[in-house]
Protein backbone atom coordinates (compact mmCIF):
# COMPACT_ATOMS: atom_id res chain seq x y z
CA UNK A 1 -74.15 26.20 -5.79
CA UNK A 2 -77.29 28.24 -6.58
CA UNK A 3 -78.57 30.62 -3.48
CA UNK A 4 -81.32 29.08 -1.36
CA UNK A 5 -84.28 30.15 -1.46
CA UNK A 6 -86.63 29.60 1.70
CA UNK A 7 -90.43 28.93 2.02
CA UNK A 8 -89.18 30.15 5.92
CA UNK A 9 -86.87 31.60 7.88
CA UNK A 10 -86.11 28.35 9.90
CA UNK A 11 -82.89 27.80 9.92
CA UNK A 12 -81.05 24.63 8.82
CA UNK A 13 -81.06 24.54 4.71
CA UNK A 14 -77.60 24.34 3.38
CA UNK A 15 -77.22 20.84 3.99
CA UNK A 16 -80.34 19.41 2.35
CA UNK A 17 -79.83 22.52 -0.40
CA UNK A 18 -76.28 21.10 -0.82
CA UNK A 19 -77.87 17.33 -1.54
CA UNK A 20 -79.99 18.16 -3.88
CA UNK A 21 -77.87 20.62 -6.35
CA UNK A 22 -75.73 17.46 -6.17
CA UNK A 23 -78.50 14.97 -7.16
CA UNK A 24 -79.71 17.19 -9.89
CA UNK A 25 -76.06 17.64 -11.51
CA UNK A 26 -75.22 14.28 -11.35
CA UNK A 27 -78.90 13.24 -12.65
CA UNK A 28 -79.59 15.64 -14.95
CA UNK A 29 -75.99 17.00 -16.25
CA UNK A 30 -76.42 20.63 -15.69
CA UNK A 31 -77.11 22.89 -12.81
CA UNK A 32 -80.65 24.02 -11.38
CA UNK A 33 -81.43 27.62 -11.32
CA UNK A 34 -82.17 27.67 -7.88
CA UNK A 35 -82.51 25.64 -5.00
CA UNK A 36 -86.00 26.00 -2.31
CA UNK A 37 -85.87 24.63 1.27
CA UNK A 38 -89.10 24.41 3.33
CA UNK A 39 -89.28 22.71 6.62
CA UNK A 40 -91.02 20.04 8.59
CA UNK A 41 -92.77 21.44 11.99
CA UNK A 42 -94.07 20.04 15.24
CA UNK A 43 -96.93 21.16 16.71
CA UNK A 44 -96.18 22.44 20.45
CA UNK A 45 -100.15 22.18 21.26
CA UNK A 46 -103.44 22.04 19.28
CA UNK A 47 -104.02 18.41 18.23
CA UNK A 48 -107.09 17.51 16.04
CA UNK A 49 -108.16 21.21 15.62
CA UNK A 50 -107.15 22.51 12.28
CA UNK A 51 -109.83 20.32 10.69
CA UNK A 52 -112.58 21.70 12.73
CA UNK A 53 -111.60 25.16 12.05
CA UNK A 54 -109.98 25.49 15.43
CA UNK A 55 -106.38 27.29 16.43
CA UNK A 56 -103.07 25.58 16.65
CA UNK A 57 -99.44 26.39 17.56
CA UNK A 58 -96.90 24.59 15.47
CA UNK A 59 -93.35 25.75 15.25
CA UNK A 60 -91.16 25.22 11.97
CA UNK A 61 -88.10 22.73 12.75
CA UNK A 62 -84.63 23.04 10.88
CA UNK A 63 -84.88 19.65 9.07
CA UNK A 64 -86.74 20.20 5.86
CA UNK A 65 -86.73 19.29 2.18
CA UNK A 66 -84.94 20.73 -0.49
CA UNK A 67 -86.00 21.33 -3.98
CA UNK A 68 -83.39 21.87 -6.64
CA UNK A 69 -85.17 22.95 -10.13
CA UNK A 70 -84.69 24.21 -13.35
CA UNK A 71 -86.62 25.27 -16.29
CA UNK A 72 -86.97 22.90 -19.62
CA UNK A 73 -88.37 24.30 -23.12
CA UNK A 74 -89.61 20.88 -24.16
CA UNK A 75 -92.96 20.48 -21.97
CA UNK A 76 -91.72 17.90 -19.93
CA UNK A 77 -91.28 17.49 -16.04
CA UNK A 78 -88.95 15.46 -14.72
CA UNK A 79 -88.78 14.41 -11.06
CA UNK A 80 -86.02 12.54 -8.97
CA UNK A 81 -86.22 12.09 -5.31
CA UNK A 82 -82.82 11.83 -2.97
CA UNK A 83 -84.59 8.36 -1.11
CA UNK A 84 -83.85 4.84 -3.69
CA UNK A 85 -86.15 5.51 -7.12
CA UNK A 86 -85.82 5.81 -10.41
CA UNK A 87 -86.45 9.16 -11.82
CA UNK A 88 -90.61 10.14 -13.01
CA UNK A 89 -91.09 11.86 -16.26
CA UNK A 90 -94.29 13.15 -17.89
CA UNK A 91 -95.53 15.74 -19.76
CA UNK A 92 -96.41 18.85 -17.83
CA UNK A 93 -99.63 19.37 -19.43
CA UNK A 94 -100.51 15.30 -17.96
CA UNK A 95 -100.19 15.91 -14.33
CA UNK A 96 -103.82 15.25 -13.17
CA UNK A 97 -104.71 13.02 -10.85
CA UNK A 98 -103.81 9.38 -10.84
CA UNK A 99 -100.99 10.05 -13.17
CA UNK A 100 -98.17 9.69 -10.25
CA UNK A 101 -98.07 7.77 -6.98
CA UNK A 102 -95.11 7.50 -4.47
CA UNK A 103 -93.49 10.60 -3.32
CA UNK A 104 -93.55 11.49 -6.85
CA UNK A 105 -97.53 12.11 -6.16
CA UNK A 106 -96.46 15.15 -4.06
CA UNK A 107 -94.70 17.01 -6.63
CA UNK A 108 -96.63 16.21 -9.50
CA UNK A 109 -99.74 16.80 -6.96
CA UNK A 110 -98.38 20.18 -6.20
CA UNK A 111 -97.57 21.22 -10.02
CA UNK A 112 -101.19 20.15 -10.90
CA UNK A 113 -102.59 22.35 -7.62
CA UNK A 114 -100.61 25.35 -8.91
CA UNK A 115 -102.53 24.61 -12.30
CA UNK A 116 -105.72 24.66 -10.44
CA UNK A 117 -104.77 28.19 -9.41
CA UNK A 118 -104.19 29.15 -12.84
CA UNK A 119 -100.03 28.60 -12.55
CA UNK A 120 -98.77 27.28 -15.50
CA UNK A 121 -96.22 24.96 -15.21
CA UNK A 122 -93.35 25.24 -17.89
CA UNK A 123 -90.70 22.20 -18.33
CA UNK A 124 -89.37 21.40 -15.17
CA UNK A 125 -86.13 19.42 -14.06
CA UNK A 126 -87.04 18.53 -10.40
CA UNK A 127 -84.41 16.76 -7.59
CA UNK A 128 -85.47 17.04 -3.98
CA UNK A 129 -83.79 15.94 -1.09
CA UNK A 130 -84.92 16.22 2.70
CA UNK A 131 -84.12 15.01 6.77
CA UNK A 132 -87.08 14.96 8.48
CA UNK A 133 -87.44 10.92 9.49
CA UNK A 134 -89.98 10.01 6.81
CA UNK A 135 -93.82 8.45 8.78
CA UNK A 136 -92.24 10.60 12.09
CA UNK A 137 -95.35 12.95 12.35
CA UNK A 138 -93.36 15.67 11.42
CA UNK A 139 -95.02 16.56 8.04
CA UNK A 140 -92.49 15.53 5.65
CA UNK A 141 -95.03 15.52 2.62
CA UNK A 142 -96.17 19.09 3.64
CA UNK A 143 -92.30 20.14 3.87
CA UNK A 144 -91.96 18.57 0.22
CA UNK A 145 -95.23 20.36 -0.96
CA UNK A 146 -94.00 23.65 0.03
CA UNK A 147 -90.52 23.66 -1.23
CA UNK A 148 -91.85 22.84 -4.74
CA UNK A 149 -94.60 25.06 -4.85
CA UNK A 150 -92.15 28.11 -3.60
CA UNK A 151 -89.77 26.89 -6.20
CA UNK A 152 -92.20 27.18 -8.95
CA UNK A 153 -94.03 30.02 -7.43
CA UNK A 154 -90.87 32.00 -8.37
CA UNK A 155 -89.65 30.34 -11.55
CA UNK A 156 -92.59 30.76 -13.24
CA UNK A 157 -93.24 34.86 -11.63
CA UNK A 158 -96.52 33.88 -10.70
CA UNK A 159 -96.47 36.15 -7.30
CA UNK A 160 -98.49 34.01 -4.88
CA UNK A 161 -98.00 34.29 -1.23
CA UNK A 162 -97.06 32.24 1.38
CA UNK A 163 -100.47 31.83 2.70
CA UNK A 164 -102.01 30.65 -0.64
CA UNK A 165 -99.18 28.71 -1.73
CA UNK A 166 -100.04 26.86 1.82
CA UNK A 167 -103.51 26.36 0.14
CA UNK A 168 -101.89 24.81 -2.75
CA UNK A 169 -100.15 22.21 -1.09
CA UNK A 170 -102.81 21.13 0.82
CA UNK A 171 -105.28 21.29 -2.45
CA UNK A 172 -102.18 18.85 -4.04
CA UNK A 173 -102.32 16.75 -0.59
CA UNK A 174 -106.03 16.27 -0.02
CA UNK A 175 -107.57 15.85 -3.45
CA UNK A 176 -104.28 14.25 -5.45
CA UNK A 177 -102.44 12.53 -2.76
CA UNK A 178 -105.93 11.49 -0.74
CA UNK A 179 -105.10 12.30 2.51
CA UNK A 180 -107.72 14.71 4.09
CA UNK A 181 -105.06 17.07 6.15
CA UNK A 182 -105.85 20.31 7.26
CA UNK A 183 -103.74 22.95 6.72
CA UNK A 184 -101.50 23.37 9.31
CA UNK A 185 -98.60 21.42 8.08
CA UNK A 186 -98.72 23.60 5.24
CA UNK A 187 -99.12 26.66 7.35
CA UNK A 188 -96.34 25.77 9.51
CA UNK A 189 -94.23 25.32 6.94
CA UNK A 190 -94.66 28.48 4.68
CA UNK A 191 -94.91 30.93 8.10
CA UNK A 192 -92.34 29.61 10.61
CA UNK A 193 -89.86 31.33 11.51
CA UNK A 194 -86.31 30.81 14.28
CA UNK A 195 -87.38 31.70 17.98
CA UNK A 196 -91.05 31.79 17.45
CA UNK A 197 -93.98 29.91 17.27
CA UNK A 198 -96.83 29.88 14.78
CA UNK A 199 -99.98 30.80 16.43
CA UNK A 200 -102.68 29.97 13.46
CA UNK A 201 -106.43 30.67 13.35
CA UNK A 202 -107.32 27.67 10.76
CA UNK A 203 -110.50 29.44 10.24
CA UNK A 204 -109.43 33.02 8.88
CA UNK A 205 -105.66 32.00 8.10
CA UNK A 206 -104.56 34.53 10.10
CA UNK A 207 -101.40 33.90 11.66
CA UNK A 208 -99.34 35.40 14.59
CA UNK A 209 -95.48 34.63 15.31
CA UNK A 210 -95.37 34.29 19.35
CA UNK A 211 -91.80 34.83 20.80
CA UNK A 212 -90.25 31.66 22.04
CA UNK A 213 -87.30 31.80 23.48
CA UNK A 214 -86.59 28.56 25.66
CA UNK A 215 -82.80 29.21 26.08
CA UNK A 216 -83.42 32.32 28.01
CA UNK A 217 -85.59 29.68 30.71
CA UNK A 218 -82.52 27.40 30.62
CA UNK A 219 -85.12 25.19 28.73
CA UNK A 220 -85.00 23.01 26.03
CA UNK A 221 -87.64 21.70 23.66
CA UNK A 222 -86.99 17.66 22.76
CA UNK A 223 -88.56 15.92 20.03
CA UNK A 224 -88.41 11.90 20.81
CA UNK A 225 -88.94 9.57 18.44
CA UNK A 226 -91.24 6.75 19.96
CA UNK A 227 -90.22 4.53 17.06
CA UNK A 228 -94.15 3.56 16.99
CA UNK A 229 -95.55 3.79 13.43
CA UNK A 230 -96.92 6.50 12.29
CA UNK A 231 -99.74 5.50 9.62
CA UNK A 232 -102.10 8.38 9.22
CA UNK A 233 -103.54 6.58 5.63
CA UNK A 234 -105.03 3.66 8.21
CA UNK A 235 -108.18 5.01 8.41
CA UNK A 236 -107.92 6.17 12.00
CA UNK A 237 -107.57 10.00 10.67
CA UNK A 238 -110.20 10.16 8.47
CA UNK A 239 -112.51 8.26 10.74
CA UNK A 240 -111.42 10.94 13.95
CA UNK A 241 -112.07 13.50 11.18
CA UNK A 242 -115.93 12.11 9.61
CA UNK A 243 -116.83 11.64 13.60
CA UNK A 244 -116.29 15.52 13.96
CA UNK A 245 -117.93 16.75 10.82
CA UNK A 246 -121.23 14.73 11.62
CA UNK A 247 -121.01 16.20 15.64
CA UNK A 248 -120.89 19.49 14.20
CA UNK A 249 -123.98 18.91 12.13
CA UNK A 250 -126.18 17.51 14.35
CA UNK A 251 -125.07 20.76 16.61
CA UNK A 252 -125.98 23.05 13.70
CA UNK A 253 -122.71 24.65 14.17
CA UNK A 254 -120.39 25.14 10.97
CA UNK A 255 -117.78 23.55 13.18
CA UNK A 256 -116.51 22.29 16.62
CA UNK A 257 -114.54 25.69 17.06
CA UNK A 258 -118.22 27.14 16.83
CA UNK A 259 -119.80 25.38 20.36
CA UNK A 260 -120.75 27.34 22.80
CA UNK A 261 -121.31 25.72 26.65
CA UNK A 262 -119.24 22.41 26.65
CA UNK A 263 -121.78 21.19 29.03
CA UNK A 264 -124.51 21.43 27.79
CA UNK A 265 -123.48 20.78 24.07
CA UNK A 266 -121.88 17.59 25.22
CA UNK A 267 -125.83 16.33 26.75
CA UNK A 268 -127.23 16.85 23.13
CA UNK A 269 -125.08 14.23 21.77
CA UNK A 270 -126.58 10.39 22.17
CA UNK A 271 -123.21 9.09 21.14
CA UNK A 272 -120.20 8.40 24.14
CA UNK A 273 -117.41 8.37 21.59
CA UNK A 274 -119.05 11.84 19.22
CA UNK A 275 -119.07 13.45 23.31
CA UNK A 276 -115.51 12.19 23.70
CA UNK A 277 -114.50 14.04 20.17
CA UNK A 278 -116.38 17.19 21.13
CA UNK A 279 -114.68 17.23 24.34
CA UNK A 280 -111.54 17.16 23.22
CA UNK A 281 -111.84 19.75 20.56
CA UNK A 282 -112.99 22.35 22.71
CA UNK A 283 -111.06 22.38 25.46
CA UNK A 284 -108.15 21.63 23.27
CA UNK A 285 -108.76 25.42 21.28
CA UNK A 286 -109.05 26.74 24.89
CA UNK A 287 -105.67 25.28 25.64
CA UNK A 288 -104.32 26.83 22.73
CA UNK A 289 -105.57 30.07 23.55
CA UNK A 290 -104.48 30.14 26.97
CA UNK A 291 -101.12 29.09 25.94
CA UNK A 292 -100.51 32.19 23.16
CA UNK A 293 -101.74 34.37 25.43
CA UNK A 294 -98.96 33.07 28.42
CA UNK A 295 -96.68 33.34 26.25
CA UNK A 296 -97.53 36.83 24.65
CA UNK A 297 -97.32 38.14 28.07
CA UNK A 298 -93.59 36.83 28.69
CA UNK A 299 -94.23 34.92 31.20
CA UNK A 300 -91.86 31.79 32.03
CA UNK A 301 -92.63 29.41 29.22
CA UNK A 302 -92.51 27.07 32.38
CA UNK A 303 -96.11 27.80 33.21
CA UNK A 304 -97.38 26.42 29.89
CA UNK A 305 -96.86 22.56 31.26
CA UNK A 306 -100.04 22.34 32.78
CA UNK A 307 -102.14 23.03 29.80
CA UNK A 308 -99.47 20.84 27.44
CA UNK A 309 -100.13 17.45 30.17
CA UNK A 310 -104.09 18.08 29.74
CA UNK A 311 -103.90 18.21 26.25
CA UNK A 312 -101.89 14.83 26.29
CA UNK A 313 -104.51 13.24 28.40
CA UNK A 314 -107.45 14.48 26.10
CA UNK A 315 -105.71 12.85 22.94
CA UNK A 316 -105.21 9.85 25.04
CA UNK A 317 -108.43 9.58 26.75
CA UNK A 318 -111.19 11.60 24.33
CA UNK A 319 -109.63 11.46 21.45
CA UNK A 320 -107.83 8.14 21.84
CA UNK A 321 -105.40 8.88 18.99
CA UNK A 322 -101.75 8.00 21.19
CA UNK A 323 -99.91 4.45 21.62
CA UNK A 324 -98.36 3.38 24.76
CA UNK A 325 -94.78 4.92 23.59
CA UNK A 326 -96.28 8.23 23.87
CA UNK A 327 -98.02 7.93 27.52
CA UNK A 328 -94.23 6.87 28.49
């Protein structure tokens, strides 16, 4: 099979790579010229912040999607997707908005983002494949973003980095797809790397890998699925998201990460729930913060549960964004 390429260095590829080459072959009757893997992530601690230009510490997980693609010299793009669909088709000179919905929205979202950077997208043979538990919170559609945009990033020469192909994906994601993310999924995903965490300033893009090593601590990092839905397109997010923009106005601040005294911010604000939101987003960047800089140091990653239970109560109690499963 063709070498894969990674968005990455998180580990865990072959199998999704292998899936995909398969579902292309069979599909289209030839073989790709190459085969991109980026992965899903989970964010360790900073909940709620990348959209209000705060920090956040994600780390990249080995599940991920898989894009298997090749070149065509007729115009036309042509997408099929490993989970039960028929194959999309249209010309790649017709991807705006509107044009695609589905998980097909992604790709064709992310091929008409590249456009938008001035990318332009040949013929294209598209099969992607992936294991991150699709609606699990673990940014599937940013995982699928980033292996197509790295796929055509290199197909087509165009010499972006991983940084701005992040932006892509999130340009595809917010104003194709709808779904007013931030862009720490895509971060995550383009920047992670084994052993290490990505410590992210959402504001400047600047991004730090912080060493962590849990199987020197005898430690282990689970990720449990509550099996409670996970329906960011309810509303909820964009509501959480409006509530914070409008704080941050009547603060005059460009954004939450920008307050000053917690205090006596929080007594400017007439409303209980806009104090609530303000709360959390503060002390959550401080939580962030405090948590790089214990684990910098090489300290026991032990001493970071303290600041990972307060930011659990703070989503649960200020931010009121977790279900029942999750206080379990």
């Amino acid at each position: 099979m063709p070498t894969i390429a990674g968005s990455s260095e998180a580990p865990g590829p072959h199998a999704v790579g292998e899936r995909a080459v398969r579902m292309f072959t069979r599909v289209w009757e030839r073989e790709p010229d190459g085969v991109w893997f980026a992965p899903g992530r989970v964010n360790l601690i900073g909940e709620h912040t990348d959209y209000n230009d705060g920090f956040v510490l994600p780390l990249a997980l080995p599940q991920g999607t898989a894009a298997a693609v090749a070149v065509r010299d007729d115009g036309r793009v042509r997408m099929v997707s490993a989970t039960p669909s028929a194959p999309v088709e249209m010309a790649s000179d017709q991807l705006a908005p509107g044009r695609a919905d589905g998980w097909s929205a992604y790709v064709a979202g992310t091929l008409w983002a590249l456009g938008e950077r001035g990318v332009s997208t040949p013929g294209l043979d598209i099969a992607v494949a992936g294991d991150i538990p699709l609606g699990a919170g673990l940014s599937s559609s940013a995982s699928l973003e980033c292996a197509v945009a790295t796929a055509v990033n290199d197909v087509t020469d165009a010499g972006l980095d991983r940084t701005t192909l992040a932006g892509v994906a999130r340009h595809a994601e917010n104003d194709y797809v709808g779904m007013p993310c931030g862009v720490m999924d895509q971060m995550a995903s383009m920047h992670g790397a084994s052993g290490h965490l990505v410590s992210l300033d959402t504001r400047s893009l600047s991004v730090e890998l912080v060493p962590f090593d849990l199987g020197a601590s005898d430690l282990t990092l689970l990720v449990v699925d509550t099996r409670a839905p996970h329906r960011l397109v309810d509303g909820a997010y964009a509501e959480r998201r409006a509530t914070c923009e409008h704080a941050a106005a009547t603060l005059g601040v460009a954004a939450l990460r920008d307050v000053g005294d917690l205090e006596s911010t929080l007594r400017e604000l007439s409303s209980e729930v806009d104090r609530r939101r303000v709360r959390h987003v503060v002390t959550e960047n401080q939580r962030v913060l405090d948590v790089v800089a214990h684990l910098r140091s090489g300290h026991d990653p032990r001493g970071i549960g303290p600041a990972l239970t307060a930011s659990h109560a703070s989503l649960r109690d200020d931010y009121e964004v977790t279900v029942p499963e999750l206080d379990v």
